[in-house]
C-alpha atoms as a PDB file:
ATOM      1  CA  UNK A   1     -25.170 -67.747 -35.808  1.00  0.00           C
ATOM      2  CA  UNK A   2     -23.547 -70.457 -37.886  1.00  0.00           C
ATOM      3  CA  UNK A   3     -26.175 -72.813 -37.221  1.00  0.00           C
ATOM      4  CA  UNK A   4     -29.175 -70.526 -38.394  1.00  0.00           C
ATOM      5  CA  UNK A   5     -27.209 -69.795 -41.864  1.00  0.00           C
ATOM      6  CA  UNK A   6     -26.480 -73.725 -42.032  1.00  0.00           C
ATOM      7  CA  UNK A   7     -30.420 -74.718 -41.035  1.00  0.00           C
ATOM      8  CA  UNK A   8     -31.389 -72.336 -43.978  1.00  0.00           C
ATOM      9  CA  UNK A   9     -29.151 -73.185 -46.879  1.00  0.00           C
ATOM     10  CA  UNK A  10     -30.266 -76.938 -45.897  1.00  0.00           C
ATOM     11  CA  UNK A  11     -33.912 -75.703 -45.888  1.00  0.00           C
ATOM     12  CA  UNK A  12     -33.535 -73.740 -48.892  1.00  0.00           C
ATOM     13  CA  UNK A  13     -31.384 -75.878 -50.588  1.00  0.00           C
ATOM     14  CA  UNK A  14     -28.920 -73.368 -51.393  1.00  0.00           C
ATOM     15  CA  UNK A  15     -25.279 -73.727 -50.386  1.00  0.00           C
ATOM     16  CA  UNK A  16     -24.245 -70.246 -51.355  1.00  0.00           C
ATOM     17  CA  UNK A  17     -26.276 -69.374 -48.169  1.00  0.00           C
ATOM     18  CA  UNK A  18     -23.581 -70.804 -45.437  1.00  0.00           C
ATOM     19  CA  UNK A  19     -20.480 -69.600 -47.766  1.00  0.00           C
ATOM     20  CA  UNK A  20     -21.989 -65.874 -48.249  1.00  0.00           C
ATOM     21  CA  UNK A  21     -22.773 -65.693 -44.581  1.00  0.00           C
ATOM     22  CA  UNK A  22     -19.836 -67.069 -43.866  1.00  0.00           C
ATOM     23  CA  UNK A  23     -17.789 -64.243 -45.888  1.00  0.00           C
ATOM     24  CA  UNK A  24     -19.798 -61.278 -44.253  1.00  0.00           C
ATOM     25  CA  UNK A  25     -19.659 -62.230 -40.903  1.00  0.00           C
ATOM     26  CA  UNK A  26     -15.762 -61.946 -41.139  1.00  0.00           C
ATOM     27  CA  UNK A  27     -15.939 -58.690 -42.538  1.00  0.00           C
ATOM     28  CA  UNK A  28     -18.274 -57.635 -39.693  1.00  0.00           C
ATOM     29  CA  UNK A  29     -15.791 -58.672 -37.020  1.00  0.00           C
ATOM     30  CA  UNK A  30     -11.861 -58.191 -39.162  1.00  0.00           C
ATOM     31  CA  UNK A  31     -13.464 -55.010 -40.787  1.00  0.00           C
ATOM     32  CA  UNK A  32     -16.211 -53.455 -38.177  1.00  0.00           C
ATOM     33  CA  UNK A  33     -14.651 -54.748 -34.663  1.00  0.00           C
ATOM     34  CA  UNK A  34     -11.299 -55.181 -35.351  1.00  0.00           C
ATOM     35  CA  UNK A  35     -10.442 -53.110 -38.115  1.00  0.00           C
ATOM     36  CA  UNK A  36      -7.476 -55.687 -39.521  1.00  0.00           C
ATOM     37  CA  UNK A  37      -9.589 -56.694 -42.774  1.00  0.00           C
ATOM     38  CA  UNK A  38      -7.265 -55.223 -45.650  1.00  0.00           C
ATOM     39  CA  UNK A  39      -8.826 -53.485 -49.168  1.00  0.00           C
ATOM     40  CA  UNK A  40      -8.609 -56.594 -51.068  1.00  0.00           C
ATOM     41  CA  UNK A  41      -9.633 -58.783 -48.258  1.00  0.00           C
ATOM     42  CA  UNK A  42     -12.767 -56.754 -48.632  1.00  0.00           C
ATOM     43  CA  UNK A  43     -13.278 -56.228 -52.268  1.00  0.00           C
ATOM     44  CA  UNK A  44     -13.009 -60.378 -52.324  1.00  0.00           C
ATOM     45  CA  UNK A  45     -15.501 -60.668 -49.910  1.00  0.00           C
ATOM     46  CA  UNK A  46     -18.274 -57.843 -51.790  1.00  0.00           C
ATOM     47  CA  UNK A  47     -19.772 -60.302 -54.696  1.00  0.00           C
ATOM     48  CA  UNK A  48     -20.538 -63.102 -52.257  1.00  0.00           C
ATOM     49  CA  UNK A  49     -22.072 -60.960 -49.517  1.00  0.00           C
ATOM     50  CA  UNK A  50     -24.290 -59.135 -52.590  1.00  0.00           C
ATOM     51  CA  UNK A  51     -25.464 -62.104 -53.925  1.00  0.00           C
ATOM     52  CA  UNK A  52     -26.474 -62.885 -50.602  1.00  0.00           C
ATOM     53  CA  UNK A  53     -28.668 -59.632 -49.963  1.00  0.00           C
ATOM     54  CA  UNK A  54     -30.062 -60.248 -53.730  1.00  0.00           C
ATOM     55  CA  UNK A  55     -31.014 -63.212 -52.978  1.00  0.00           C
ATOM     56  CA  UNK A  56     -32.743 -62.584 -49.343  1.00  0.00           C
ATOM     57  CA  UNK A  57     -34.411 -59.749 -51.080  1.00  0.00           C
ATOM     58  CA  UNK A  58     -36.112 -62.092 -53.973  1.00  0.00           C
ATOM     59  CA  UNK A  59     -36.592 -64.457 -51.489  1.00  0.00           C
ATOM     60  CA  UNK A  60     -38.695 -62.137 -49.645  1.00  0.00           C
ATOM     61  CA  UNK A  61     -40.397 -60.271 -51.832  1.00  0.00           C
ATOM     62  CA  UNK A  62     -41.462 -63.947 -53.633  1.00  0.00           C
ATOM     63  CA  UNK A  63     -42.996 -64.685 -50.355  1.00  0.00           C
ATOM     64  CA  UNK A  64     -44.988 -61.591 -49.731  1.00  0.00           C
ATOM     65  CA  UNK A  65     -46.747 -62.353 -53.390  1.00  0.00           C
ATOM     66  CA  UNK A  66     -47.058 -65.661 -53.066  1.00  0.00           C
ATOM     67  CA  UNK A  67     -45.077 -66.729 -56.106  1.00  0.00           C
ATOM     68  CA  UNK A  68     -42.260 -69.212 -54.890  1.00  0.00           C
END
């Protein structure tokens, strides 16, 4: 799963991309599998893994009008 969020922040030329993904696939597996991610492990982890869905969402919606 690394490699697909690596191949798209190099063909998007964003490196947010790898760091967001990054962040929210820890909380999937400390928080969702696990349960060992603490409150402020969490709350650290929120702004990076928003930005990410933001920016999926623009990225997406761009796409689907044409306007890159």
């Amino acid at each position: 799963m690394d490699q697909a969020a690596e191949r798209l922040s190099q063909l998007l030329r964003e490196e947010k991309i790898l760091d967001a993904w990054t962040h929210a696939y820890y909380l999937h597996v400390e928080g969702f599998h696990e349960g060992r991610a603490d409150i402020e492990s969490v709350k650290m982890r929120v702004p990076r893994i928003e930005w990410l869905l933001e920016y999926t969402e623009d990225a997406v919606k761009s796409r689907a009008t044409g306007t890159q």
